[in-house]
PDB file of N, CA and C in Angstrom:
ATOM      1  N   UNK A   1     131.897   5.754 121.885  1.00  0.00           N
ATOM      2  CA  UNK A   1     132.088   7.006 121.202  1.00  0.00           C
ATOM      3  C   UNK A   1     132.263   6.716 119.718  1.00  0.00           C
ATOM      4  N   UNK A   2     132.047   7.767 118.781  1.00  0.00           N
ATOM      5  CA  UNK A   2     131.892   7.520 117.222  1.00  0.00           C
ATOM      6  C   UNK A   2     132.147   9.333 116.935  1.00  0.00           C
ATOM      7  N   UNK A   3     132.504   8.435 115.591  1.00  0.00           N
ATOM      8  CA  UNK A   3     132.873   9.992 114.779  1.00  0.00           C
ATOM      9  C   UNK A   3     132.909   9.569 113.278  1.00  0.00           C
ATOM     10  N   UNK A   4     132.920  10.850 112.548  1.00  0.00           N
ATOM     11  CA  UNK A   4     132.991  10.930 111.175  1.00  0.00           C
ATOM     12  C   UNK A   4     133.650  11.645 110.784  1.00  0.00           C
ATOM     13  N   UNK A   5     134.388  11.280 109.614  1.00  0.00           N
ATOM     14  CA  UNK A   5     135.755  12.037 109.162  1.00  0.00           C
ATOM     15  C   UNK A   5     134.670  12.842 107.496  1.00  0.00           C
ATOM     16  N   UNK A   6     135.181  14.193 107.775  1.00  0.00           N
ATOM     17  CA  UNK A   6     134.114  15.049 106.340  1.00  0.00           C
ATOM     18  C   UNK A   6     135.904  15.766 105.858  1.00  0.00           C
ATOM     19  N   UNK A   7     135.374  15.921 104.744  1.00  0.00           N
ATOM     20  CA  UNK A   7     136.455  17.151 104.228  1.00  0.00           C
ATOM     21  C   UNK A   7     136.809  18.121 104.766  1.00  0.00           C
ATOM     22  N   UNK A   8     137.677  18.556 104.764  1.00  0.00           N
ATOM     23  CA  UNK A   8     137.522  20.197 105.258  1.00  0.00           C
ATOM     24  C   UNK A   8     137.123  21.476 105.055  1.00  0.00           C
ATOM     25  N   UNK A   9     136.944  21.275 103.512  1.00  0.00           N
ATOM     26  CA  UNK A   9     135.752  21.856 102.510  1.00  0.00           C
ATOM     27  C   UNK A   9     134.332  22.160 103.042  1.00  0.00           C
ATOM     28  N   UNK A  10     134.323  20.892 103.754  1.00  0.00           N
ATOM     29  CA  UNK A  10     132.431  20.364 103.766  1.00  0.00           C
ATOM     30  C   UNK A  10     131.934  21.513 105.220  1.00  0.00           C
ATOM     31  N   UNK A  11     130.748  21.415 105.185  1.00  0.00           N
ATOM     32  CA  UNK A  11     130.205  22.668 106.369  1.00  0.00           C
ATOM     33  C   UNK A  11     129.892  21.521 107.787  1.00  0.00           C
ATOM     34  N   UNK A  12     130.229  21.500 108.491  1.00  0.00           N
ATOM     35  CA  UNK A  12     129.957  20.537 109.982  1.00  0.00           C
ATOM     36  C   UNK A  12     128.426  20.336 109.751  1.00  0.00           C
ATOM     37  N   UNK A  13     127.574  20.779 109.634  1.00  0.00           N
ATOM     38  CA  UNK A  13     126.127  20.356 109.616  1.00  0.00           C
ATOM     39  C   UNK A  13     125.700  19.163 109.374  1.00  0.00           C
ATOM     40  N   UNK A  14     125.704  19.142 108.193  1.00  0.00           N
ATOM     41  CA  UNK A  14     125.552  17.547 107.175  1.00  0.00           C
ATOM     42  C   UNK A  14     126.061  16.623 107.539  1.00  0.00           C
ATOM     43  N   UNK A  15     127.180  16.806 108.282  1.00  0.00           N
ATOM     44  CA  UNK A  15     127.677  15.905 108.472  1.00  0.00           C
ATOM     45  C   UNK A  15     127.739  15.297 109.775  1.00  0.00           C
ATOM     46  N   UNK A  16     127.451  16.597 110.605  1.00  0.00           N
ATOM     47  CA  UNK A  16     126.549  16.514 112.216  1.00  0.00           C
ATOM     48  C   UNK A  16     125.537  15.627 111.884  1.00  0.00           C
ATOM     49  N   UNK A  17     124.675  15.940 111.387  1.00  0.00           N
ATOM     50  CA  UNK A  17     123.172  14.578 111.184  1.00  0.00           C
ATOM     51  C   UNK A  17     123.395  13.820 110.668  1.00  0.00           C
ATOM     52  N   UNK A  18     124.446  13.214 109.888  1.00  0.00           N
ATOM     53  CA  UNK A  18     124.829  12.017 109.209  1.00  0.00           C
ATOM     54  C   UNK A  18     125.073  11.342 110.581  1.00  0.00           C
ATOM     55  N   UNK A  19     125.826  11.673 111.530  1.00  0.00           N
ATOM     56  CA  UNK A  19     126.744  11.270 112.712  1.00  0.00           C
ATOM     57  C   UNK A  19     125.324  10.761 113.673  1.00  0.00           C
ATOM     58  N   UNK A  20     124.634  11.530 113.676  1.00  0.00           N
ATOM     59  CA  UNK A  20     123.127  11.846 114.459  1.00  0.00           C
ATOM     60  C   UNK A  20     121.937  10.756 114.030  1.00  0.00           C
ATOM     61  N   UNK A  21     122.072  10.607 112.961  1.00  0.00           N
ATOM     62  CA  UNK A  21     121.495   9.537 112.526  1.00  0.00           C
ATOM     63  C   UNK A  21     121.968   8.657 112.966  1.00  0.00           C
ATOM     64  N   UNK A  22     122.908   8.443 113.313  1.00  0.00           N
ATOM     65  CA  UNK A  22     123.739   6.549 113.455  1.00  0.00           C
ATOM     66  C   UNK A  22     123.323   6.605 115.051  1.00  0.00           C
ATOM     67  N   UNK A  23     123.043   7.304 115.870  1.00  0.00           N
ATOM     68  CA  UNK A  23     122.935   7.277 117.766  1.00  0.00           C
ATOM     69  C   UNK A  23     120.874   7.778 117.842  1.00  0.00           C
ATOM     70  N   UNK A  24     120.797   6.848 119.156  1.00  0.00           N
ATOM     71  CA  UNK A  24     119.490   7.620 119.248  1.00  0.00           C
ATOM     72  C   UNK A  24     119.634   6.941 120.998  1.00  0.00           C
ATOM     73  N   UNK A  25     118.821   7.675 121.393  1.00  0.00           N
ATOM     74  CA  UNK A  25     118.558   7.700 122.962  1.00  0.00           C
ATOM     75  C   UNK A  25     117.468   7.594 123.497  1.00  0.00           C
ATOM     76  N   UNK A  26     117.309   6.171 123.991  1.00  0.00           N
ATOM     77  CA  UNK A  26     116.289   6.046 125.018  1.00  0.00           C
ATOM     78  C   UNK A  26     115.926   6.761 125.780  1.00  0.00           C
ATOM     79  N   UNK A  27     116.530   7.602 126.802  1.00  0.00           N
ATOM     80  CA  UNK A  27     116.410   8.136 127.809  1.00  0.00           C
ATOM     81  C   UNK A  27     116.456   9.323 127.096  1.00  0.00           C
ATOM     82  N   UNK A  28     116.001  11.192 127.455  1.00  0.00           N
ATOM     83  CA  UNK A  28     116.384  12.583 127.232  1.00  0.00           C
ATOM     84  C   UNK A  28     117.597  12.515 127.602  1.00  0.00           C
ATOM     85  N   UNK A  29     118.451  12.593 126.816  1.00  0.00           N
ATOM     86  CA  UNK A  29     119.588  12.931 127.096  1.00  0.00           C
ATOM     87  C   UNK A  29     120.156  14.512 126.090  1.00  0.00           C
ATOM     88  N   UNK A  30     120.590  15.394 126.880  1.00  0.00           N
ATOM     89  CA  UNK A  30     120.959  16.690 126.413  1.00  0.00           C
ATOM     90  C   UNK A  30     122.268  16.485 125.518  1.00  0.00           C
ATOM     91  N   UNK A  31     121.670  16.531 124.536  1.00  0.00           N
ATOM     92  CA  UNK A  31     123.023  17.249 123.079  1.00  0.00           C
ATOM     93  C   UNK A  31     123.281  18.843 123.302  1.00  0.00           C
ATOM     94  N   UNK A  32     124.605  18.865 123.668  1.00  0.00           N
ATOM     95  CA  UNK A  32     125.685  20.362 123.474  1.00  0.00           C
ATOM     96  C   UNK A  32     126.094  20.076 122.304  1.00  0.00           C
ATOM     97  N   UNK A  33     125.218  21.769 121.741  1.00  0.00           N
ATOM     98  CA  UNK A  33     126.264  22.055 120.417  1.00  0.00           C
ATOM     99  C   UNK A  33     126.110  23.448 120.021  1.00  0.00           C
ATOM    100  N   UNK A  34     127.106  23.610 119.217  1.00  0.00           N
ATOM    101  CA  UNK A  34     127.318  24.905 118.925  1.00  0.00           C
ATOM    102  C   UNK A  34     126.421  25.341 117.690  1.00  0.00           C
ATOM    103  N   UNK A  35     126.642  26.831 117.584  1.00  0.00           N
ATOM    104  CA  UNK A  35     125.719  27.390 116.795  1.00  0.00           C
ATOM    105  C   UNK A  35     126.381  27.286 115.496  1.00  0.00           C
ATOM    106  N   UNK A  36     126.695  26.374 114.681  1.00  0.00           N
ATOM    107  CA  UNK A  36     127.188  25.666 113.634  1.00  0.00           C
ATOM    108  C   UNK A  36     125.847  24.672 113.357  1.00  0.00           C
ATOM    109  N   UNK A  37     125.443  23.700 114.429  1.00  0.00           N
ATOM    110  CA  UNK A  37     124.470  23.152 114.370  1.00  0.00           C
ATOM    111  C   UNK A  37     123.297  23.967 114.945  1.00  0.00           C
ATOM    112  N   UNK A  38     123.001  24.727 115.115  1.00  0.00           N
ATOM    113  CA  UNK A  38     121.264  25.568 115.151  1.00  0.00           C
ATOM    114  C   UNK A  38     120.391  25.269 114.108  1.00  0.00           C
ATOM    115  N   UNK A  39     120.670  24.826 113.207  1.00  0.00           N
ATOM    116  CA  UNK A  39     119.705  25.002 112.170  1.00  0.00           C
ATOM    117  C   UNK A  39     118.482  23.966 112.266  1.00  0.00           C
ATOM    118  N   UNK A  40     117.768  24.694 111.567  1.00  0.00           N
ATOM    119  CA  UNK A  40     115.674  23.612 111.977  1.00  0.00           C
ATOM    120  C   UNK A  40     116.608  22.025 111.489  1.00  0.00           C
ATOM    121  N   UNK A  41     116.692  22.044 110.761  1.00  0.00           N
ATOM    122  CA  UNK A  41     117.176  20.322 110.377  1.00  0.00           C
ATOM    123  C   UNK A  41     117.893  19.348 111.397  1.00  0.00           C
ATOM    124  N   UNK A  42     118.867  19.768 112.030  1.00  0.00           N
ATOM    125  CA  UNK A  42     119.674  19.407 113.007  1.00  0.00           C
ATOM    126  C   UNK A  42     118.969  19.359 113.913  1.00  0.00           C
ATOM    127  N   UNK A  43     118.028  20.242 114.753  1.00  0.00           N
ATOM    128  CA  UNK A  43     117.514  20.166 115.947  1.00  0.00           C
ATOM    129  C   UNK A  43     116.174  19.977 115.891  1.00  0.00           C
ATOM    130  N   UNK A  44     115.978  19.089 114.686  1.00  0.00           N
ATOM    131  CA  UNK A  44     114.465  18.306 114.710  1.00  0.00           C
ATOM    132  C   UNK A  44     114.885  17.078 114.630  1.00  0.00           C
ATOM    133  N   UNK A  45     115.986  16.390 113.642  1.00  0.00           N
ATOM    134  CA  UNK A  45     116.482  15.754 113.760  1.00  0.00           C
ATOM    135  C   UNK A  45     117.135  14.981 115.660  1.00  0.00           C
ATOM    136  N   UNK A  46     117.541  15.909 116.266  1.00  0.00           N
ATOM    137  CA  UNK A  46     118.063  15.582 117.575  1.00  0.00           C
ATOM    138  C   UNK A  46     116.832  15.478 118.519  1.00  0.00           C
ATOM    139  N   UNK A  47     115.950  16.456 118.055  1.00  0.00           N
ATOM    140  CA  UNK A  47     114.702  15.718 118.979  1.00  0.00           C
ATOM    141  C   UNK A  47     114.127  14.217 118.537  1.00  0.00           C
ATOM    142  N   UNK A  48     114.018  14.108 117.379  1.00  0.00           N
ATOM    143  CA  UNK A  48     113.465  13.061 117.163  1.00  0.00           C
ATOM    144  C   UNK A  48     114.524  11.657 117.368  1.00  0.00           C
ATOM    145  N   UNK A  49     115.644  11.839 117.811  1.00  0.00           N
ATOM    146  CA  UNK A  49     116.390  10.783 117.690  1.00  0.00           C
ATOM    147  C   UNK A  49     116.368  11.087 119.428  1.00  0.00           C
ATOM    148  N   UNK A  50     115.399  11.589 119.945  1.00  0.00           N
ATOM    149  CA  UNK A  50     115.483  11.370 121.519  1.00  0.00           C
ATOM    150  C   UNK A  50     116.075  12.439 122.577  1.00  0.00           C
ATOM    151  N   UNK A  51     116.752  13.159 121.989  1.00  0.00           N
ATOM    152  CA  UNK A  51     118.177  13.590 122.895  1.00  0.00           C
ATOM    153  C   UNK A  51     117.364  15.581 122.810  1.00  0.00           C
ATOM    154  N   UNK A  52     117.481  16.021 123.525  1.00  0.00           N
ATOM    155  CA  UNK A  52     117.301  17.718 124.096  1.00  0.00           C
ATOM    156  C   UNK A  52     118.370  18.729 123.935  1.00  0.00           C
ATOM    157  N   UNK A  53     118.247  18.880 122.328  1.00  0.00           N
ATOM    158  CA  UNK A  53     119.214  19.813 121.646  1.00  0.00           C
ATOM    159  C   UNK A  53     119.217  21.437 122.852  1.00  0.00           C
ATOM    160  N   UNK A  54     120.981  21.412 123.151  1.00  0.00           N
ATOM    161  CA  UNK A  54     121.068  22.612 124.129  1.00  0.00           C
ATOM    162  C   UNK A  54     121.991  23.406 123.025  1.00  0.00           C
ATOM    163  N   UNK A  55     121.614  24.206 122.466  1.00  0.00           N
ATOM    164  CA  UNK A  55     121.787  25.546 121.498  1.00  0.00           C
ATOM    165  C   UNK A  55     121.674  26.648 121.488  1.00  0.00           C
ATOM    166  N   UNK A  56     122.646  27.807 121.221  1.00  0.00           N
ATOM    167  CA  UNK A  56     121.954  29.112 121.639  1.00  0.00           C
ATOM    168  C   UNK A  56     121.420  29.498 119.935  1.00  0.00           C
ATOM    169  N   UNK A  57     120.759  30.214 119.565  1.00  0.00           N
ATOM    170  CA  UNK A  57     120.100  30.993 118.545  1.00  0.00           C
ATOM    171  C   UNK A  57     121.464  31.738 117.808  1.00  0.00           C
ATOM    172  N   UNK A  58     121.503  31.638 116.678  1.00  0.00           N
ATOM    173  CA  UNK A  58     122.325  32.832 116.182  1.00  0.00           C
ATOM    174  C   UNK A  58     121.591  34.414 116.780  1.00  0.00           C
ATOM    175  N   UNK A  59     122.517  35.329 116.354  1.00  0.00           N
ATOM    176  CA  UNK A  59     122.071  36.448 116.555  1.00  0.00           C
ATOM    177  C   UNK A  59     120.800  37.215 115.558  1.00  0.00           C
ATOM    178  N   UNK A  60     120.925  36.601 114.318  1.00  0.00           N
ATOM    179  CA  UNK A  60     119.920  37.375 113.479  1.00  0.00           C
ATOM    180  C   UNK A  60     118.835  36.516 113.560  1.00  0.00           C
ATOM    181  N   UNK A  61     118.313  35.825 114.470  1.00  0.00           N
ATOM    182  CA  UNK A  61     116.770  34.527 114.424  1.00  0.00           C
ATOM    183  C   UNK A  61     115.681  35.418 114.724  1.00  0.00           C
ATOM    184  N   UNK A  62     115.000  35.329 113.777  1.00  0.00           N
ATOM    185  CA  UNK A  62     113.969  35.773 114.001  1.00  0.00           C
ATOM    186  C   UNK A  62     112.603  35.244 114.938  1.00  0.00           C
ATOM    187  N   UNK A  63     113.072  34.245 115.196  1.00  0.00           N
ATOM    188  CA  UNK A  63     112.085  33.472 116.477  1.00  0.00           C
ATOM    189  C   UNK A  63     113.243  32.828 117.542  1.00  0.00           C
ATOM    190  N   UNK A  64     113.803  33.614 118.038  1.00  0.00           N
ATOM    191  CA  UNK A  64     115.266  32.651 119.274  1.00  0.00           C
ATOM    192  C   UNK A  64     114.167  32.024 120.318  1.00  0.00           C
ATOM    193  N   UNK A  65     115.120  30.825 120.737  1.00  0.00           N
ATOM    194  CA  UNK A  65     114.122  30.046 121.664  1.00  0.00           C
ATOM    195  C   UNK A  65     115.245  30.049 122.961  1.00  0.00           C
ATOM    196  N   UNK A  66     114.465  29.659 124.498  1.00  0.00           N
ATOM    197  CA  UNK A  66     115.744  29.934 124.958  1.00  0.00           C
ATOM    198  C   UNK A  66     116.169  28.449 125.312  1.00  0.00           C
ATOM    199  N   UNK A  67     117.318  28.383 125.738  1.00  0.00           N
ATOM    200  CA  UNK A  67     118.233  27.157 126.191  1.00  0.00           C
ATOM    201  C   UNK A  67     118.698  27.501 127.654  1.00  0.00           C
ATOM    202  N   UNK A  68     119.905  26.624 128.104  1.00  0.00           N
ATOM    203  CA  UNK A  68     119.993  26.085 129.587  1.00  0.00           C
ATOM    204  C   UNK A  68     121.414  26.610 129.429  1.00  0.00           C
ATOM    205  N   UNK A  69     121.533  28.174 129.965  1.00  0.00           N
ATOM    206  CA  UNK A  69     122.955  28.351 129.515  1.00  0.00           C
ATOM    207  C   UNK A  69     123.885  28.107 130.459  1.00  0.00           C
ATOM    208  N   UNK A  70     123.438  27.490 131.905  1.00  0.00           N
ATOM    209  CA  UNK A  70     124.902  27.011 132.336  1.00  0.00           C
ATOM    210  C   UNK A  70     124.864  25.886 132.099  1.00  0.00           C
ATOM    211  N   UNK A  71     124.451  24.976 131.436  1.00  0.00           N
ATOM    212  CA  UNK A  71     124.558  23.609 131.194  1.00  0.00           C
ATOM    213  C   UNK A  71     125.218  23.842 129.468  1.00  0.00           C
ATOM    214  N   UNK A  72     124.969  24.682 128.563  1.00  0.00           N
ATOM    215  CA  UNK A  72     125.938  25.066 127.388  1.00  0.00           C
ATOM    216  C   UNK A  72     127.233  25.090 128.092  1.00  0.00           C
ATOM    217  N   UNK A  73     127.543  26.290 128.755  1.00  0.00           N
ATOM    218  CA  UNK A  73     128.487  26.237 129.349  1.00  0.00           C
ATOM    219  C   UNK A  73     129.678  24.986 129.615  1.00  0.00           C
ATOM    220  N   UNK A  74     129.074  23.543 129.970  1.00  0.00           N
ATOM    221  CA  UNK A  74     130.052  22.979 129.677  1.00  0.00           C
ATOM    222  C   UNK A  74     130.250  22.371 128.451  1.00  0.00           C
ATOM    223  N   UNK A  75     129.613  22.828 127.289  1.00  0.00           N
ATOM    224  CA  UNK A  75     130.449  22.462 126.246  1.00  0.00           C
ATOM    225  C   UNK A  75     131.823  22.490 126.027  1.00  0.00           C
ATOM    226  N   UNK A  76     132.439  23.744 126.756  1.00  0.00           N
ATOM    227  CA  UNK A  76     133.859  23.645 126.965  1.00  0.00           C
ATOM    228  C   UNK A  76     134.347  22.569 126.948  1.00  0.00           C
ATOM    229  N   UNK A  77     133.698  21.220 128.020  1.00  0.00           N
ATOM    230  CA  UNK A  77     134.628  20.036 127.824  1.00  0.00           C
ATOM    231  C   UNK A  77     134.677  19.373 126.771  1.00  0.00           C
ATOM    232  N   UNK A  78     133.994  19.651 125.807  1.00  0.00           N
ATOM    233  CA  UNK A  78     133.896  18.669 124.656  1.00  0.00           C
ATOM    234  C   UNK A  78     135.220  19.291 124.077  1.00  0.00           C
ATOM    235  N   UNK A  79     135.357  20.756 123.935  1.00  0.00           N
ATOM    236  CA  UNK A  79     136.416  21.506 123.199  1.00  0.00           C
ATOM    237  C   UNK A  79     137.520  21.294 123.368  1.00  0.00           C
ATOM    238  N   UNK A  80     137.935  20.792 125.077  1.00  0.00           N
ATOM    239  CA  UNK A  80     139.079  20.579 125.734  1.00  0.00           C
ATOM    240  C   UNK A  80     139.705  19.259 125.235  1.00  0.00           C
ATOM    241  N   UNK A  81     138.401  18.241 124.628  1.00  0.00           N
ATOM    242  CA  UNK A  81     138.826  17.055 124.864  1.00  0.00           C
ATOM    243  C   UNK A  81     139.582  17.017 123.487  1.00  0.00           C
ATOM    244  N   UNK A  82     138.941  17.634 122.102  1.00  0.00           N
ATOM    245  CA  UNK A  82     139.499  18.300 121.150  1.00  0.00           C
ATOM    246  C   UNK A  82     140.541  18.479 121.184  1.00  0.00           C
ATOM    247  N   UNK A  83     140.605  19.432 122.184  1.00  0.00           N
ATOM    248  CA  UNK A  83     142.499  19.605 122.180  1.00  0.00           C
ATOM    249  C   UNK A  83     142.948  18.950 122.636  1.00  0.00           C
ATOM    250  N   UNK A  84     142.960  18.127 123.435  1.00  0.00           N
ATOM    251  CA  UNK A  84     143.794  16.994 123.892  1.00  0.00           C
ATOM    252  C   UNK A  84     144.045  15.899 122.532  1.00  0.00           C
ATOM    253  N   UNK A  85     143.376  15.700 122.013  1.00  0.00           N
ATOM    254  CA  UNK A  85     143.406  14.751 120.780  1.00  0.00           C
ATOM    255  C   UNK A  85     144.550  15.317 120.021  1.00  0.00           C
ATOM    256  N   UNK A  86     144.230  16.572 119.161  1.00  0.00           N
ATOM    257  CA  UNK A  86     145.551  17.349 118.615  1.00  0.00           C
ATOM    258  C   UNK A  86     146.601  17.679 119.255  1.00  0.00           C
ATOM    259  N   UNK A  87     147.337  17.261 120.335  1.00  0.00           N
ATOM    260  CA  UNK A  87     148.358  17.332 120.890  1.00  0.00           C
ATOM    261  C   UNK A  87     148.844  15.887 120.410  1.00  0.00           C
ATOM    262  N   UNK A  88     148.058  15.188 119.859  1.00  0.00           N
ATOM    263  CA  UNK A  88     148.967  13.597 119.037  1.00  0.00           C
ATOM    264  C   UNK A  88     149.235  15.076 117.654  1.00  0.00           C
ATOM    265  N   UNK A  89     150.326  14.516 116.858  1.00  0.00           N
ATOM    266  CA  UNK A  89     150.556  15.096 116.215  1.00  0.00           C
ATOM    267  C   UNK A  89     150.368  14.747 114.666  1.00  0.00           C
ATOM    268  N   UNK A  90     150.334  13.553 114.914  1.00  0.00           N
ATOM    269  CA  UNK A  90     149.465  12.926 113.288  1.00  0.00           C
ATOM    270  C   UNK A  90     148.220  12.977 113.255  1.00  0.00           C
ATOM    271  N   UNK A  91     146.819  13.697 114.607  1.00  0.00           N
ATOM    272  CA  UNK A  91     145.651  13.951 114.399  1.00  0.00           C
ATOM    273  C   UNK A  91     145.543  15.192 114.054  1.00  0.00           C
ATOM    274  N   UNK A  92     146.267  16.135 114.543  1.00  0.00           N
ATOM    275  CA  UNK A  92     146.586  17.669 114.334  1.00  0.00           C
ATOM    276  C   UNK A  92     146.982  17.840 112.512  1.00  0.00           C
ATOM    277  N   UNK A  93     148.147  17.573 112.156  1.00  0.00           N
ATOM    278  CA  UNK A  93     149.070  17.822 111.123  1.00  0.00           C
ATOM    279  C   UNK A  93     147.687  16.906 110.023  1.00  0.00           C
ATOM    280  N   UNK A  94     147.185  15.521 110.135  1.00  0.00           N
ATOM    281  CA  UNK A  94     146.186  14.980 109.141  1.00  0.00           C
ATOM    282  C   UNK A  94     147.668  14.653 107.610  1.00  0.00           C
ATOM    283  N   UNK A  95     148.899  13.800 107.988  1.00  0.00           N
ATOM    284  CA  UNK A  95     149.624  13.707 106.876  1.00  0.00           C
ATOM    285  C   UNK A  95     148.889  12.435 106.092  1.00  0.00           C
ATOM    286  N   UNK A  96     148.319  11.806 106.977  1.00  0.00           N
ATOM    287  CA  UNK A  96     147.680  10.577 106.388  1.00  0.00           C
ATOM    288  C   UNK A  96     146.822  10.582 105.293  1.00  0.00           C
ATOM    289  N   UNK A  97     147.174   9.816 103.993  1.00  0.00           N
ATOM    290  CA  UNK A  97     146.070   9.737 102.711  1.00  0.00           C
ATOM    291  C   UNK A  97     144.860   9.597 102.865  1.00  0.00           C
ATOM    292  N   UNK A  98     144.773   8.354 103.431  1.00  0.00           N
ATOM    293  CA  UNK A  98     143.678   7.496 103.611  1.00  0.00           C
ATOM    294  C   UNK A  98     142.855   7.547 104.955  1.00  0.00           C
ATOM    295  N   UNK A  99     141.570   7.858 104.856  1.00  0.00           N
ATOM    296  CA  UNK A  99     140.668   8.110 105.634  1.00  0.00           C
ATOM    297  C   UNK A  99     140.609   6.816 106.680  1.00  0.00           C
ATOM    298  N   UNK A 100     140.831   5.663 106.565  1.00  0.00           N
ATOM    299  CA  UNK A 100     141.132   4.424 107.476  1.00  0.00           C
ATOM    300  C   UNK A 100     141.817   4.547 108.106  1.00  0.00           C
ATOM    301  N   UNK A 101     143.732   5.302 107.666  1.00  0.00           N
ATOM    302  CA  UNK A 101     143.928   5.232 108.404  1.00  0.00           C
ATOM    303  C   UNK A 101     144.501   6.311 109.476  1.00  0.00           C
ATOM    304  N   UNK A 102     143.663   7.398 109.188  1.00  0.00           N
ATOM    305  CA  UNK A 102     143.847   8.632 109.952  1.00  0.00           C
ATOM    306  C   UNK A 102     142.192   8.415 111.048  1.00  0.00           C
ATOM    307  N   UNK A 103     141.596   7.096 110.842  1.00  0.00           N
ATOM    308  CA  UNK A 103     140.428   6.771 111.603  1.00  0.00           C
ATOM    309  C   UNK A 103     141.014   6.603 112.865  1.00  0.00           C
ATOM    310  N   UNK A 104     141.660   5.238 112.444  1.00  0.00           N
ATOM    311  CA  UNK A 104     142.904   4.145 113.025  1.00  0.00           C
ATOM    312  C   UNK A 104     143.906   5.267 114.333  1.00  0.00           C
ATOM    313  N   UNK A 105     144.413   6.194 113.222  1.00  0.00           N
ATOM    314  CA  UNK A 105     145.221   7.127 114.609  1.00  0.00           C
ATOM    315  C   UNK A 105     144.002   8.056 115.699  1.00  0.00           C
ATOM    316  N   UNK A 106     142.996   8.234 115.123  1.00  0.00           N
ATOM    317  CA  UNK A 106     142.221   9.320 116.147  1.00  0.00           C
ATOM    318  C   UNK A 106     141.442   8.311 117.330  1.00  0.00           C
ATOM    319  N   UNK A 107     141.648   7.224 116.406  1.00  0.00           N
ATOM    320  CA  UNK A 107     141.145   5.865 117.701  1.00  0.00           C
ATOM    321  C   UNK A 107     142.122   5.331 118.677  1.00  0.00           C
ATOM    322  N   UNK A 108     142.989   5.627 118.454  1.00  0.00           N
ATOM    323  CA  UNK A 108     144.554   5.472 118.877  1.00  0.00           C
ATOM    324  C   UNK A 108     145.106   5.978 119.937  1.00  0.00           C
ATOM    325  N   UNK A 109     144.453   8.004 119.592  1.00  0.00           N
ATOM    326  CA  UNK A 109     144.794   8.650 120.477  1.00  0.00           C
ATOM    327  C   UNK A 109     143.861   8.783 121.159  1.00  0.00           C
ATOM    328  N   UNK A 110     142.322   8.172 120.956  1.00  0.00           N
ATOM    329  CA  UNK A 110     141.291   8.233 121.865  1.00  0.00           C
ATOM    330  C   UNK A 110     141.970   7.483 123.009  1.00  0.00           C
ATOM    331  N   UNK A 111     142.231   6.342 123.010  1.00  0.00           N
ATOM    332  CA  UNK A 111     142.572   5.059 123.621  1.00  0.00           C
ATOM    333  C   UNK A 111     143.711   5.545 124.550  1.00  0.00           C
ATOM    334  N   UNK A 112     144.396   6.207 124.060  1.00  0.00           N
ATOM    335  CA  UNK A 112     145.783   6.770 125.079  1.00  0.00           C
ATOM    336  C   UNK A 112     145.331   8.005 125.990  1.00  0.00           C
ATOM    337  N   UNK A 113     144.186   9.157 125.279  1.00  0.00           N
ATOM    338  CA  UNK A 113     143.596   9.618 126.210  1.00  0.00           C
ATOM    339  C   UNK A 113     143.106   9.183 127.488  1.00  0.00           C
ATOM    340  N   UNK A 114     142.064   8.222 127.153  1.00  0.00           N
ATOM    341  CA  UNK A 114     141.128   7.413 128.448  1.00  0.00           C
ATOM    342  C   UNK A 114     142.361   7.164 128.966  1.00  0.00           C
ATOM    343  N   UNK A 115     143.807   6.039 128.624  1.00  0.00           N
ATOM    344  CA  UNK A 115     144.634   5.820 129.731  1.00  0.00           C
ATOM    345  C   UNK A 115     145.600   6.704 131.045  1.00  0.00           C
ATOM    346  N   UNK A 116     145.567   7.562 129.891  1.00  0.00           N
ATOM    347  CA  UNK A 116     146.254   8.575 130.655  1.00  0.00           C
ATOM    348  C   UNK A 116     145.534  10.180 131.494  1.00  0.00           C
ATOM    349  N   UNK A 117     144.489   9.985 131.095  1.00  0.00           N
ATOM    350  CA  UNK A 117     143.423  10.694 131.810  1.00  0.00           C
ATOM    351  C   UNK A 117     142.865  10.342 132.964  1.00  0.00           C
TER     352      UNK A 117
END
């Protein structure tokens, strides 16, 4: 598993394909994501790095394509796992300066997740 730490300023996109760039997949493997990432860039990007972007259309698209909506559906677990992370309270709160080592704690509480999961 991998991640990237962006501002909170910054829009998830950019920084979705920054993340997207670093993974690619042999096999079709289905990317869940939300309509944050819909955009043509992101989901040309995810095809070409292998993987079967599962997305619903915003509402105003003027060409919507369709997707696999009970397989969206479990995006939920990605959300859940989210919250489980912010129940550490130095990944939630973010008091940490330095981007190393607020890396350091979200790897931390990854690690205590898997154990205790």
């Amino acid at each position: 598993m991998t991640f990237h730490i962006s501002a909170g300023n910054k829009h998830d996109a950019p920084e979705g394909r920054k993340l997207l760039e670093t993974i690619y997949s042999e096999d079709e493997h289905y990317l869940l994501m939300d309509r944050a990432y819909e955009d043509d860039k992101t989901i040309t990007l995810a095809q070409q790095q292998g993987f079967i972007p599962v997305v619903p259309p915003k509402k105003n698209r003027k060409k919507p394509w369709e997707y696999d909506k009970e397989l969206y559906k479990r995006r939920n677990e990605v959300e859940r796992y989210f919250l489980r992370l912010k129940r550490f309270r130095k990944v939630f709160t973010r008091y940490d300066k330095l981007d190393i080592i607020y890396s350091a704690v979200i790897s931390l509480a990854m690690i205590f997740d898997a154990i205790l999961c």
